[in-house]
C-alpha atoms as a PDB file:
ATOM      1  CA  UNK A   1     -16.325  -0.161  20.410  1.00  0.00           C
ATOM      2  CA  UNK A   2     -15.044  -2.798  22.832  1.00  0.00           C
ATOM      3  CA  UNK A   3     -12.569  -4.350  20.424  1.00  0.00           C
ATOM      4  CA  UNK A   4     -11.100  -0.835  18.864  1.00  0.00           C
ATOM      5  CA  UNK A   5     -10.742   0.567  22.735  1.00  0.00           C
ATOM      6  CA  UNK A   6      -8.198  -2.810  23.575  1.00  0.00           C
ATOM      7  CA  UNK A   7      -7.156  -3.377  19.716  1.00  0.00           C
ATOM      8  CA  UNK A   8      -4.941  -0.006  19.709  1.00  0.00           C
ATOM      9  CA  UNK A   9      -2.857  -1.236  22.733  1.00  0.00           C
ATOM     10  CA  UNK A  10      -1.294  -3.927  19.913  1.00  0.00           C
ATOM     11  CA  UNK A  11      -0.340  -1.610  17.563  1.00  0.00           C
ATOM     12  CA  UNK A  12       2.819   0.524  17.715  1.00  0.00           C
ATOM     13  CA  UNK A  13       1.912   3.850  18.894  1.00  0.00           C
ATOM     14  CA  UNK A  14      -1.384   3.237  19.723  1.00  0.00           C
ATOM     15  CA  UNK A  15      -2.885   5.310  17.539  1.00  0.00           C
ATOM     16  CA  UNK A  16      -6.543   7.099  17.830  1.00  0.00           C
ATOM     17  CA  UNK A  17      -9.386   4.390  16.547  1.00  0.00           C
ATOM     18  CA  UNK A  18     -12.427   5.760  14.688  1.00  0.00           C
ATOM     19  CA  UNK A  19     -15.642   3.627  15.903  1.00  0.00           C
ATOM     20  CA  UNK A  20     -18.532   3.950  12.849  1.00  0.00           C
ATOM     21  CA  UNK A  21     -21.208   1.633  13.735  1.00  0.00           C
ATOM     22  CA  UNK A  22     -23.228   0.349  10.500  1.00  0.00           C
ATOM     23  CA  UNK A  23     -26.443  -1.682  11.687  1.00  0.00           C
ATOM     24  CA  UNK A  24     -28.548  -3.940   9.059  1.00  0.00           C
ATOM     25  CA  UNK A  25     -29.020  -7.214   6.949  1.00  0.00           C
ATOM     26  CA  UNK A  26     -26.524  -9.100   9.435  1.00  0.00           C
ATOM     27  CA  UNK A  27     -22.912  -7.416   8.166  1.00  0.00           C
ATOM     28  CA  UNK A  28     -23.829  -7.008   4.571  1.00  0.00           C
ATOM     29  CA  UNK A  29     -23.923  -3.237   4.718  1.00  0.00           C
ATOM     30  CA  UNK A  30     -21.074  -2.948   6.629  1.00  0.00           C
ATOM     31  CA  UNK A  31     -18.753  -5.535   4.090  1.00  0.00           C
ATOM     32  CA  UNK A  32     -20.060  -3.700   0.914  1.00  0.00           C
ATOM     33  CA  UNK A  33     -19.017  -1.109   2.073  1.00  0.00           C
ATOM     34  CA  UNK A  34     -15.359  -2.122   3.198  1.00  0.00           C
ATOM     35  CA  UNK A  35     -15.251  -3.930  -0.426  1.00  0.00           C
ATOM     36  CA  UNK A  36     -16.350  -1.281  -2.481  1.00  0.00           C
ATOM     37  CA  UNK A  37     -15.650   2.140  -0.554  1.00  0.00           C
ATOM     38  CA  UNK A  38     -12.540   1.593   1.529  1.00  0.00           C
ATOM     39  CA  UNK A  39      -9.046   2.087   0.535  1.00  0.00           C
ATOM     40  CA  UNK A  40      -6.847  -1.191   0.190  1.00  0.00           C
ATOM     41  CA  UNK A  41      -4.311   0.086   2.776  1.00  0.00           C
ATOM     42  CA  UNK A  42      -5.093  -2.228   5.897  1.00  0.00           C
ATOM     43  CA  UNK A  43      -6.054   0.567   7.838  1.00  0.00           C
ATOM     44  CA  UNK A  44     -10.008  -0.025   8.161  1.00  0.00           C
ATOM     45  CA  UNK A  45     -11.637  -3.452   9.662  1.00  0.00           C
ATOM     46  CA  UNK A  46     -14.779  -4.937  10.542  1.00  0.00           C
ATOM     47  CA  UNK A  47     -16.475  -7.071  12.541  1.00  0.00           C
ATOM     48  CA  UNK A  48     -19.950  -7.997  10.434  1.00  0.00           C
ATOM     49  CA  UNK A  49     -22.148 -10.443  11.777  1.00  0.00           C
ATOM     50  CA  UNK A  50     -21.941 -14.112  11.061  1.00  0.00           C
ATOM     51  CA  UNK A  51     -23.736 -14.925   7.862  1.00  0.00           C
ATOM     52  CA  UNK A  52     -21.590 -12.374   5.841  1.00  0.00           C
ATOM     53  CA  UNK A  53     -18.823 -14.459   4.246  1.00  0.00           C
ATOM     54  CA  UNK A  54     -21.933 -17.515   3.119  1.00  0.00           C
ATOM     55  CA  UNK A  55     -24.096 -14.433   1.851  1.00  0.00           C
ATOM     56  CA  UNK A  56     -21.020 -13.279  -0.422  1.00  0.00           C
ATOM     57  CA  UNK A  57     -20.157 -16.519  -1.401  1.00  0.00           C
ATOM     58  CA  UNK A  58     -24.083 -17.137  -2.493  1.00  0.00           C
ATOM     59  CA  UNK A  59     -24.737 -13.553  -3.799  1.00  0.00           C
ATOM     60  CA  UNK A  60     -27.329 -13.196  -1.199  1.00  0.00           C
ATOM     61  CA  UNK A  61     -29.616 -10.156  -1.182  1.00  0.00           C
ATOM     62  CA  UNK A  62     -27.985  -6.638  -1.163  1.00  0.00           C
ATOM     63  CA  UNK A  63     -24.246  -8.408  -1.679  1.00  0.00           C
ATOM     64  CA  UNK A  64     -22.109  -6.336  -3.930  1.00  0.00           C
ATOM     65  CA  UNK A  65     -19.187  -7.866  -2.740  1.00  0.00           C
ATOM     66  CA  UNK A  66     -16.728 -10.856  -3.168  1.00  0.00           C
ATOM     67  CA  UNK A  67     -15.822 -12.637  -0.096  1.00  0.00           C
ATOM     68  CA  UNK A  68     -12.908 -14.297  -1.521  1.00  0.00           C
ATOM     69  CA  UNK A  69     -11.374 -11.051  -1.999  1.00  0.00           C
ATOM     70  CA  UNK A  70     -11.669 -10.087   1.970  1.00  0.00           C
ATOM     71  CA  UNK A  71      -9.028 -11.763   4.616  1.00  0.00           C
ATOM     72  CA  UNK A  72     -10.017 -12.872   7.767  1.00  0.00           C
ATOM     73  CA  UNK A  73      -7.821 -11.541  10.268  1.00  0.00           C
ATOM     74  CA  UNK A  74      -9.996 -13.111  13.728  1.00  0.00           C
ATOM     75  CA  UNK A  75     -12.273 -13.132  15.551  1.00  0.00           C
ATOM     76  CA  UNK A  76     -13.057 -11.310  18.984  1.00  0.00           C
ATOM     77  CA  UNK A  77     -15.087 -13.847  20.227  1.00  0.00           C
ATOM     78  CA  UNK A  78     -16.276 -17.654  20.208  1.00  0.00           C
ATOM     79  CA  UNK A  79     -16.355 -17.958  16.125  1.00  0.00           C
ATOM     80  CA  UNK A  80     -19.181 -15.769  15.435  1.00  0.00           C
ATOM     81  CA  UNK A  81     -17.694 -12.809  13.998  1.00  0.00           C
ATOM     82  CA  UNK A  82     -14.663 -11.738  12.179  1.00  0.00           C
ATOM     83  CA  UNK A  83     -12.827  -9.027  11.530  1.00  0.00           C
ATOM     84  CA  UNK A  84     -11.568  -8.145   8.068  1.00  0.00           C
ATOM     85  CA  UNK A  85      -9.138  -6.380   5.959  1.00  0.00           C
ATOM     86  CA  UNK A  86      -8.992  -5.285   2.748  1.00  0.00           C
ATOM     87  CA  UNK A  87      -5.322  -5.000   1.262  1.00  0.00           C
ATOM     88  CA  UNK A  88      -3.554  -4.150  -1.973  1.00  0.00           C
ATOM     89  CA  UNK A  89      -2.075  -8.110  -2.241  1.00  0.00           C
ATOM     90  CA  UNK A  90      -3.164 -10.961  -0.828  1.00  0.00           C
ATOM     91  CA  UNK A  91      -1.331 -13.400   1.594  1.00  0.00           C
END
């Protein structure tokens, strides 16, 4: 909630943020869903825990997602989360 209260303040005209907290298996949940359910117009990130990109990469439990297909955009912290994007090219 921290991050989408300051993050709006960098995009032109700060528009409203929608905070949906999804808790479990360290980001997984939250990146399936972003892969699988969200459209590919840049408008929705994350911030999953740490382990999510290594658990896509080594089709950990519960991944139904491709991390290679996700761009890292940053992080809002010391390296131990990201936020991420999911766009109709990649760049």
């Amino acid at each position: 909630m921290v991050v989408a209260r300051h993050l709006v303040r960098f995009i032109p005209g700060e528009p409203k943020s929608l905070v949906q907290n999804m808790e479990g298996a360290a980001g997984v949940i939250a990146t399936n869903y972003l892969a699988s359910r969200v459209a590919a117009d840049g408008l929705t990130i994350a911030i999953p825990g740490r382990s999510w990109f290594v658990e896509g990469v080594t089709n950990g439990i519960g991944v139904r997602f491709d991390s290679t297909k996700l761009s890292y955009v940053g992080s809002p912290g010391a390296v131990n989360s990201v936020r991420l994007y999911k766009s109709g090219h990649r760049g």
